[in-house]
PDB file of N, CA and C in Angstrom:
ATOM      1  N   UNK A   1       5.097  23.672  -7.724  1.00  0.00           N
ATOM      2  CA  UNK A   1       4.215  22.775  -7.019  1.00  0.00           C
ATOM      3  C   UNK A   1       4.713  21.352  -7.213  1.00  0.00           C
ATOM      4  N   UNK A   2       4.978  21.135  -5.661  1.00  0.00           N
ATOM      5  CA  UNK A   2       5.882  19.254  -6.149  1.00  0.00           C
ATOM      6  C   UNK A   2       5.035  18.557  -5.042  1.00  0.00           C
ATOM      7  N   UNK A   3       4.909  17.230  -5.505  1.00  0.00           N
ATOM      8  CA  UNK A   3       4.284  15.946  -4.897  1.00  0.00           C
ATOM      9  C   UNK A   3       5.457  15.042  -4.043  1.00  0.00           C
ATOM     10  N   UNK A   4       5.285  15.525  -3.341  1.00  0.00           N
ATOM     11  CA  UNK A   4       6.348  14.307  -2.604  1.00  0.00           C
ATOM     12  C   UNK A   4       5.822  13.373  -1.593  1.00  0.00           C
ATOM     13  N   UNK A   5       6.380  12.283  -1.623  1.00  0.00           N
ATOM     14  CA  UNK A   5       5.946  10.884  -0.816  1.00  0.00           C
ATOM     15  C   UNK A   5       6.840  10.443   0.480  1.00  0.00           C
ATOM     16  N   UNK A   6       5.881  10.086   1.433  1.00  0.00           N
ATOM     17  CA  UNK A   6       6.688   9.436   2.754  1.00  0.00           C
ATOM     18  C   UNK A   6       6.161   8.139   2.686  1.00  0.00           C
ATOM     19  N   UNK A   7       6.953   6.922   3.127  1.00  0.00           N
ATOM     20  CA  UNK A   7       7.015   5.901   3.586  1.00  0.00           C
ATOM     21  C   UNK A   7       7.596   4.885   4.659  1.00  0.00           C
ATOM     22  N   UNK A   8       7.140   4.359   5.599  1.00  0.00           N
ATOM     23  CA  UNK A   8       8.150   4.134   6.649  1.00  0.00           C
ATOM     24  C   UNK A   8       9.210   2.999   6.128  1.00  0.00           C
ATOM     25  N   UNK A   9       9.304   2.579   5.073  1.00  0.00           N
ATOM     26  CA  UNK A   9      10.440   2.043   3.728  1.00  0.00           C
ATOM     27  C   UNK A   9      11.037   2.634   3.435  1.00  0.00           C
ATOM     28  N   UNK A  10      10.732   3.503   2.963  1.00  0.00           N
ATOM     29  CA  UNK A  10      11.985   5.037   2.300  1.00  0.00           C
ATOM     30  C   UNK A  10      13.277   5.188   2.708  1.00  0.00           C
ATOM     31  N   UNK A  11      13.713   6.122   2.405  1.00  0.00           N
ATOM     32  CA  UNK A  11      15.033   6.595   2.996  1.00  0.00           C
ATOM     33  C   UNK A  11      15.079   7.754   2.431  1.00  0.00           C
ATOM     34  N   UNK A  12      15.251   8.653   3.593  1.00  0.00           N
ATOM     35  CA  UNK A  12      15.590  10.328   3.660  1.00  0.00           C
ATOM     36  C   UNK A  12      16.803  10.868   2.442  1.00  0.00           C
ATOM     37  N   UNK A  13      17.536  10.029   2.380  1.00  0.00           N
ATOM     38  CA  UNK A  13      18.523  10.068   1.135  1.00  0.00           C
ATOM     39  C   UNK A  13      17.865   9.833  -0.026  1.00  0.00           C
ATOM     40  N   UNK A  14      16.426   9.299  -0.378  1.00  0.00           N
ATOM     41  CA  UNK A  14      15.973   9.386  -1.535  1.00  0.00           C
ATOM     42  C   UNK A  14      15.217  11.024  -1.907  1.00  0.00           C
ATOM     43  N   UNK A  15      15.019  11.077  -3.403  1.00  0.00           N
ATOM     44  CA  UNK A  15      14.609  12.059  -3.728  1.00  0.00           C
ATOM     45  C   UNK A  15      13.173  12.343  -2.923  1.00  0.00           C
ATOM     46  N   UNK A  16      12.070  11.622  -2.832  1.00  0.00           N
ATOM     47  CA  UNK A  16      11.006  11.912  -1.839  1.00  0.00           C
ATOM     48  C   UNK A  16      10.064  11.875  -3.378  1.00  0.00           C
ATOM     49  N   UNK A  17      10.499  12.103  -4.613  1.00  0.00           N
ATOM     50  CA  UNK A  17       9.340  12.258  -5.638  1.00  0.00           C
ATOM     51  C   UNK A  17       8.801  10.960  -6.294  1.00  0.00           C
ATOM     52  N   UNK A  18       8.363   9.988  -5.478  1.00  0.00           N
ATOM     53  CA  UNK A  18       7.869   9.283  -5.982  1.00  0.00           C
ATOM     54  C   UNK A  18       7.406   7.939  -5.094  1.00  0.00           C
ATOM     55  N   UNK A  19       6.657   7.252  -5.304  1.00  0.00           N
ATOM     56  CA  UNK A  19       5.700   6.447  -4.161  1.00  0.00           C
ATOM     57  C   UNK A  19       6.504   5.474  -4.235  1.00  0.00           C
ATOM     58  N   UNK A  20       7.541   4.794  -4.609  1.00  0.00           N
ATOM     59  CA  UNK A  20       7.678   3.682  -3.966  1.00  0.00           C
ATOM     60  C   UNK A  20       9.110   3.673  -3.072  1.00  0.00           C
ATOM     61  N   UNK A  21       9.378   2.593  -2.387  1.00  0.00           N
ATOM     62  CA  UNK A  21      10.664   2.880  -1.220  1.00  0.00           C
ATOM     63  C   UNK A  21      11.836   3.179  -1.916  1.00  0.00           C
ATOM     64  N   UNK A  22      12.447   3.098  -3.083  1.00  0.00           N
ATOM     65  CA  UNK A  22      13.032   3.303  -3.533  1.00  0.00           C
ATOM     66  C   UNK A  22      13.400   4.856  -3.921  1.00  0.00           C
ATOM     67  N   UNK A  23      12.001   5.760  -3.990  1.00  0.00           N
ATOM     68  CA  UNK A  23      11.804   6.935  -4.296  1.00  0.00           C
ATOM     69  C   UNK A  23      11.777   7.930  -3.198  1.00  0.00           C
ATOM     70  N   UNK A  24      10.862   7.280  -2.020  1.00  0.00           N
ATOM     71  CA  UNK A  24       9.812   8.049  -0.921  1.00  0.00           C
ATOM     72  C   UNK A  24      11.062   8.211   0.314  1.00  0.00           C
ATOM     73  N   UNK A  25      10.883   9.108   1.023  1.00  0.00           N
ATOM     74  CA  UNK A  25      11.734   9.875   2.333  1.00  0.00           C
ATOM     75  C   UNK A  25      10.757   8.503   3.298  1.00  0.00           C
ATOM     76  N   UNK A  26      11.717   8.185   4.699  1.00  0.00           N
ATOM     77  CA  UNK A  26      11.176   7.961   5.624  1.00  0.00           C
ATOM     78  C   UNK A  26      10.404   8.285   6.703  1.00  0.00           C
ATOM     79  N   UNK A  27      11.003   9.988   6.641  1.00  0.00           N
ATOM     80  CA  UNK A  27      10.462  10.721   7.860  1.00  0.00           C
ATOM     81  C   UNK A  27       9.840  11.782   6.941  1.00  0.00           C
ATOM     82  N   UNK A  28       8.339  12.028   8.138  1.00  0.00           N
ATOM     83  CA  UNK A  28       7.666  13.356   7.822  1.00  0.00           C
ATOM     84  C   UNK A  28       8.597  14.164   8.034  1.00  0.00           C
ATOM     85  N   UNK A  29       9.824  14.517   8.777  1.00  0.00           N
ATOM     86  CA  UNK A  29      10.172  15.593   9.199  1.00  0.00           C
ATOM     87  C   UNK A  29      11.044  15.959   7.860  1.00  0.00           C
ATOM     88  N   UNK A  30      11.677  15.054   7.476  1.00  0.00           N
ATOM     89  CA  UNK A  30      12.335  15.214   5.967  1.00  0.00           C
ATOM     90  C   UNK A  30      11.379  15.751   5.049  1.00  0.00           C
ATOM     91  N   UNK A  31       9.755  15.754   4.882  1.00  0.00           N
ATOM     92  CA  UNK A  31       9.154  16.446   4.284  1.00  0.00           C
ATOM     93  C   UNK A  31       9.010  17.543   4.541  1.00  0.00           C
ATOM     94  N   UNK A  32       8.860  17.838   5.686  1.00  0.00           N
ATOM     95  CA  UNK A  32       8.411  19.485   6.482  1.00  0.00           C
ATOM     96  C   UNK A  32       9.839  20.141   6.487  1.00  0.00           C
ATOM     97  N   UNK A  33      10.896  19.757   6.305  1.00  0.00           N
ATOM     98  CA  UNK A  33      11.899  20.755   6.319  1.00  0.00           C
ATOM     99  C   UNK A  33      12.266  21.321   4.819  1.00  0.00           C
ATOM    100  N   UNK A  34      11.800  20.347   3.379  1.00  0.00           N
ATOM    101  CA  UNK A  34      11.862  20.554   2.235  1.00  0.00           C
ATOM    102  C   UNK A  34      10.761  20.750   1.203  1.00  0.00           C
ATOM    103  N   UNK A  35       9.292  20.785   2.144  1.00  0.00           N
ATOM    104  CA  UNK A  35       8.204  21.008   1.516  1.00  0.00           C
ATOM    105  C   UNK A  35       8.134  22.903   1.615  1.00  0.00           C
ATOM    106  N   UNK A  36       7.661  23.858   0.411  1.00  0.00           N
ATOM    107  CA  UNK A  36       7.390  24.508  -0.119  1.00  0.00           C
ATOM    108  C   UNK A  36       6.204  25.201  -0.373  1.00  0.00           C
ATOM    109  N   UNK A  37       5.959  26.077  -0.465  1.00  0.00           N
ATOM    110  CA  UNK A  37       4.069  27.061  -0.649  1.00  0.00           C
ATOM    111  C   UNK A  37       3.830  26.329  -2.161  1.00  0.00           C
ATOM    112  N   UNK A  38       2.604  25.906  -1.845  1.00  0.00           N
ATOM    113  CA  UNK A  38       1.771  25.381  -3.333  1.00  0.00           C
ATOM    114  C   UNK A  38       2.789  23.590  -2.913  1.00  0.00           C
ATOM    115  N   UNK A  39       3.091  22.945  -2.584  1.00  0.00           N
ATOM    116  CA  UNK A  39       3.858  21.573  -2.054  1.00  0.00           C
ATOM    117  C   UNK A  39       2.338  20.510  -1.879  1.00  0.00           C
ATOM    118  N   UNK A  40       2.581  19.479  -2.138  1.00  0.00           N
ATOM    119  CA  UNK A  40       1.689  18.173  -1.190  1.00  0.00           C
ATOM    120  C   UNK A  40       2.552  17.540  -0.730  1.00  0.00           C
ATOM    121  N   UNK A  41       2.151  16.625   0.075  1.00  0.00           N
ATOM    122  CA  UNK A  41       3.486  15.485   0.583  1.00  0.00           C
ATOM    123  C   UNK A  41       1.887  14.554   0.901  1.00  0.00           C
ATOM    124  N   UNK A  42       2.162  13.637   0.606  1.00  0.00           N
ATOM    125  CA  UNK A  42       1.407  12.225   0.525  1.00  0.00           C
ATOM    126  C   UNK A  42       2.248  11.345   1.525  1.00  0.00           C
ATOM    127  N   UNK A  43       1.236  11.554   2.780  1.00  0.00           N
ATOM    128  CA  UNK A  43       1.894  10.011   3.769  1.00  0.00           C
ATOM    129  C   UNK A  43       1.452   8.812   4.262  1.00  0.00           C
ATOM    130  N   UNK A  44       2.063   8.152   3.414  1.00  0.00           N
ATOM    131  CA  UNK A  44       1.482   6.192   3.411  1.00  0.00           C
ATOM    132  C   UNK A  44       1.221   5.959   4.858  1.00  0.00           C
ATOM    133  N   UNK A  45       0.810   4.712   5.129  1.00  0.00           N
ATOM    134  CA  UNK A  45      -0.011   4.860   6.617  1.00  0.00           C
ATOM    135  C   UNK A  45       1.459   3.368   7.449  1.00  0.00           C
ATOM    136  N   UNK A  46       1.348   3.697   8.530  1.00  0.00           N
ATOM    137  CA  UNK A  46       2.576   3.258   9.056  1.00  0.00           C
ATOM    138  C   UNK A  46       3.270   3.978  10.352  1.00  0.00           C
ATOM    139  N   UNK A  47       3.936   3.483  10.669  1.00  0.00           N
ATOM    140  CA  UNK A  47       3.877   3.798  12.154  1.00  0.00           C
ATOM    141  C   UNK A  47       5.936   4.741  11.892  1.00  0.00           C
ATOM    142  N   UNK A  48       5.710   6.010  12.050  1.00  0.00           N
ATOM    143  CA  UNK A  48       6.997   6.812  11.506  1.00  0.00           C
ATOM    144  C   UNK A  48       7.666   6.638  13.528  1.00  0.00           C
ATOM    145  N   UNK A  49       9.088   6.434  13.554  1.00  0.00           N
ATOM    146  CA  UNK A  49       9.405   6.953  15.255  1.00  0.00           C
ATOM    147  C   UNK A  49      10.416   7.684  14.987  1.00  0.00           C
ATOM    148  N   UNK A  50      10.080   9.284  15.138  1.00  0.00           N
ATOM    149  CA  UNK A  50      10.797  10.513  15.171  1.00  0.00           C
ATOM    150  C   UNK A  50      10.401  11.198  16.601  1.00  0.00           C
ATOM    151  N   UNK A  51      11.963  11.109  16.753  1.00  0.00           N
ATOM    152  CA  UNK A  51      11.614  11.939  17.709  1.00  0.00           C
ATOM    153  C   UNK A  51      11.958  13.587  17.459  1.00  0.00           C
ATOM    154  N   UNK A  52      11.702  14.087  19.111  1.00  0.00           N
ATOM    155  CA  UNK A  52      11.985  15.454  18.756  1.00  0.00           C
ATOM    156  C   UNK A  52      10.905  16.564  18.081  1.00  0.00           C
ATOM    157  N   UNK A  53       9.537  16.000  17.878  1.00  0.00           N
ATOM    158  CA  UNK A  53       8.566  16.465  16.806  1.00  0.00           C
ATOM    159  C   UNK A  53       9.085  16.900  15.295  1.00  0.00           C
ATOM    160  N   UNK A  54       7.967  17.729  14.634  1.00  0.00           N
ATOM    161  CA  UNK A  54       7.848  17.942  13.404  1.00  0.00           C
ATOM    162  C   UNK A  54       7.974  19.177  12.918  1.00  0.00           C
ATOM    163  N   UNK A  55       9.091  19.865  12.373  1.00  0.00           N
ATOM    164  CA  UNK A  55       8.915  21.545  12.667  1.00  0.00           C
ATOM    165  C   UNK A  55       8.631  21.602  10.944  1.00  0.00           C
ATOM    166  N   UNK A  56       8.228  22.715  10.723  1.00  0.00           N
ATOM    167  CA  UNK A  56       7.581  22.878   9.163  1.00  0.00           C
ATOM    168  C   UNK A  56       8.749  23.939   8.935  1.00  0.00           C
ATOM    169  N   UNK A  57       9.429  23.937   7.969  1.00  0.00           N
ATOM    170  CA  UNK A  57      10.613  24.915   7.752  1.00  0.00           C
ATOM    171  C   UNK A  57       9.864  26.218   7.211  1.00  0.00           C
ATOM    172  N   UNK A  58       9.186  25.733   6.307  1.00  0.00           N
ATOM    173  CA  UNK A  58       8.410  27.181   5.009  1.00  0.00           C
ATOM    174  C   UNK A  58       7.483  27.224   5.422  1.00  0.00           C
ATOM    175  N   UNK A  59       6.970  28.023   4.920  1.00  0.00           N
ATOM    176  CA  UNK A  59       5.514  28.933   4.687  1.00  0.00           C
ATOM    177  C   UNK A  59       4.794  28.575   3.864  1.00  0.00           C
ATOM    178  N   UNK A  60       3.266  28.124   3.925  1.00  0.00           N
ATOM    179  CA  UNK A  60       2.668  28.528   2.521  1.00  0.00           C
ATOM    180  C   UNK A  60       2.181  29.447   2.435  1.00  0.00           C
ATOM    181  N   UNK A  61       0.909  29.887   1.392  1.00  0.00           N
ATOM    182  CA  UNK A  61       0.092  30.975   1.348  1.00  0.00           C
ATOM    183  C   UNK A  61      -1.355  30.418   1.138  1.00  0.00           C
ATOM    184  N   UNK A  62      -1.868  31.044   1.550  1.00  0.00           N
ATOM    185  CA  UNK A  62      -3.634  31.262   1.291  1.00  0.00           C
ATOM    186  C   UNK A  62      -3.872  31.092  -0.305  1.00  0.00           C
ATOM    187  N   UNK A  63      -2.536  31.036  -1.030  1.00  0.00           N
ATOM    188  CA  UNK A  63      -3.279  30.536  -2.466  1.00  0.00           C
ATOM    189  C   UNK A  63      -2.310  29.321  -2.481  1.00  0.00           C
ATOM    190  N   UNK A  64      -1.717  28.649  -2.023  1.00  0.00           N
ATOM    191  CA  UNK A  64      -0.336  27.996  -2.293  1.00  0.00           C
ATOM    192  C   UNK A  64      -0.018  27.396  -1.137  1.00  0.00           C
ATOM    193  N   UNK A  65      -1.171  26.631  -0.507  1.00  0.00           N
ATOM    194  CA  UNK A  65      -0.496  25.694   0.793  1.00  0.00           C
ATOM    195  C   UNK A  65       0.599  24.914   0.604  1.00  0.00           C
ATOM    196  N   UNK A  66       0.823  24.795   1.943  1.00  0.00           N
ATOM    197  CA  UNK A  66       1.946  23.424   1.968  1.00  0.00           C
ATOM    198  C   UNK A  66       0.597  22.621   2.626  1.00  0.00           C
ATOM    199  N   UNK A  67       0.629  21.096   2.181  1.00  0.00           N
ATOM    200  CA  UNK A  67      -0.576  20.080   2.611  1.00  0.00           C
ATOM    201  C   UNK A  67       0.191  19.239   2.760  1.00  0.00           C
ATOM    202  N   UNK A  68      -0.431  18.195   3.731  1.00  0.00           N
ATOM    203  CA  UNK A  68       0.192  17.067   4.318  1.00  0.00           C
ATOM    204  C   UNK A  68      -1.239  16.559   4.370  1.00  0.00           C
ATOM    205  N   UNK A  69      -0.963  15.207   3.582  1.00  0.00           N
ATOM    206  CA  UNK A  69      -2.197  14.126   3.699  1.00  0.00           C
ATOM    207  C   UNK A  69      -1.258  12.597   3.805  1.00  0.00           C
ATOM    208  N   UNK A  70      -2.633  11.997   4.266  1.00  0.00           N
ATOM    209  CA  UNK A  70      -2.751  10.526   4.047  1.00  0.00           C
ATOM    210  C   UNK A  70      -2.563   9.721   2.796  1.00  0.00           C
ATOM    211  N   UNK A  71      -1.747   9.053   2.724  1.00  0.00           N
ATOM    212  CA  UNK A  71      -1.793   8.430   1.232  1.00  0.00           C
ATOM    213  C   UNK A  71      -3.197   7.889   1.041  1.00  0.00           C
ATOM    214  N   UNK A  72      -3.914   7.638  -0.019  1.00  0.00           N
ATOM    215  CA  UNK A  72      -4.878   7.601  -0.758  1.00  0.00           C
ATOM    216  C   UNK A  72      -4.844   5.886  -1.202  1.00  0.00           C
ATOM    217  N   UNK A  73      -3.507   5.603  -1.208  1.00  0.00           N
ATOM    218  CA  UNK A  73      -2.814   3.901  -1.929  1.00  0.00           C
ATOM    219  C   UNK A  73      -2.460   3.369  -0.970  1.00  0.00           C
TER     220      UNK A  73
END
């Protein structure tokens, strides 16, 4: 179970584990292709331009979502 962070600061070349731009991915889609069953991904509020949409690579489970929220900070 991993916490990972988006920011429209970030960069997809960062690890994604941790809230600040230095840490955090730019694109949701960089989350949804490396997020995992039992996963969060926390996304700061900001205007992301991806195109192409958002495909979710994995699966979760009914005990072990993959979640995608709003950052909270």
């Amino acid at each position: 179970m991993t916490v990972y962070y988006v920011r429209p600061d970030g960069s997809d070349s960062n690890s994604g584990l941790g809230y600040s731009a230095s840490e955090a991915w730019a694109t949701v889609s960089k989350a949804a292709v490396t997020a995992a069953a039992g996963d969060t991904v926390w996304i700061a509020g900001g205007t992301y331009r991806e195109t192409g949409g958002v495909t979710v690579a994995n699966s979760g489970t009914a005990e072990a979502p993959i979640v995608f929220a709003g950052d909270p900070m």
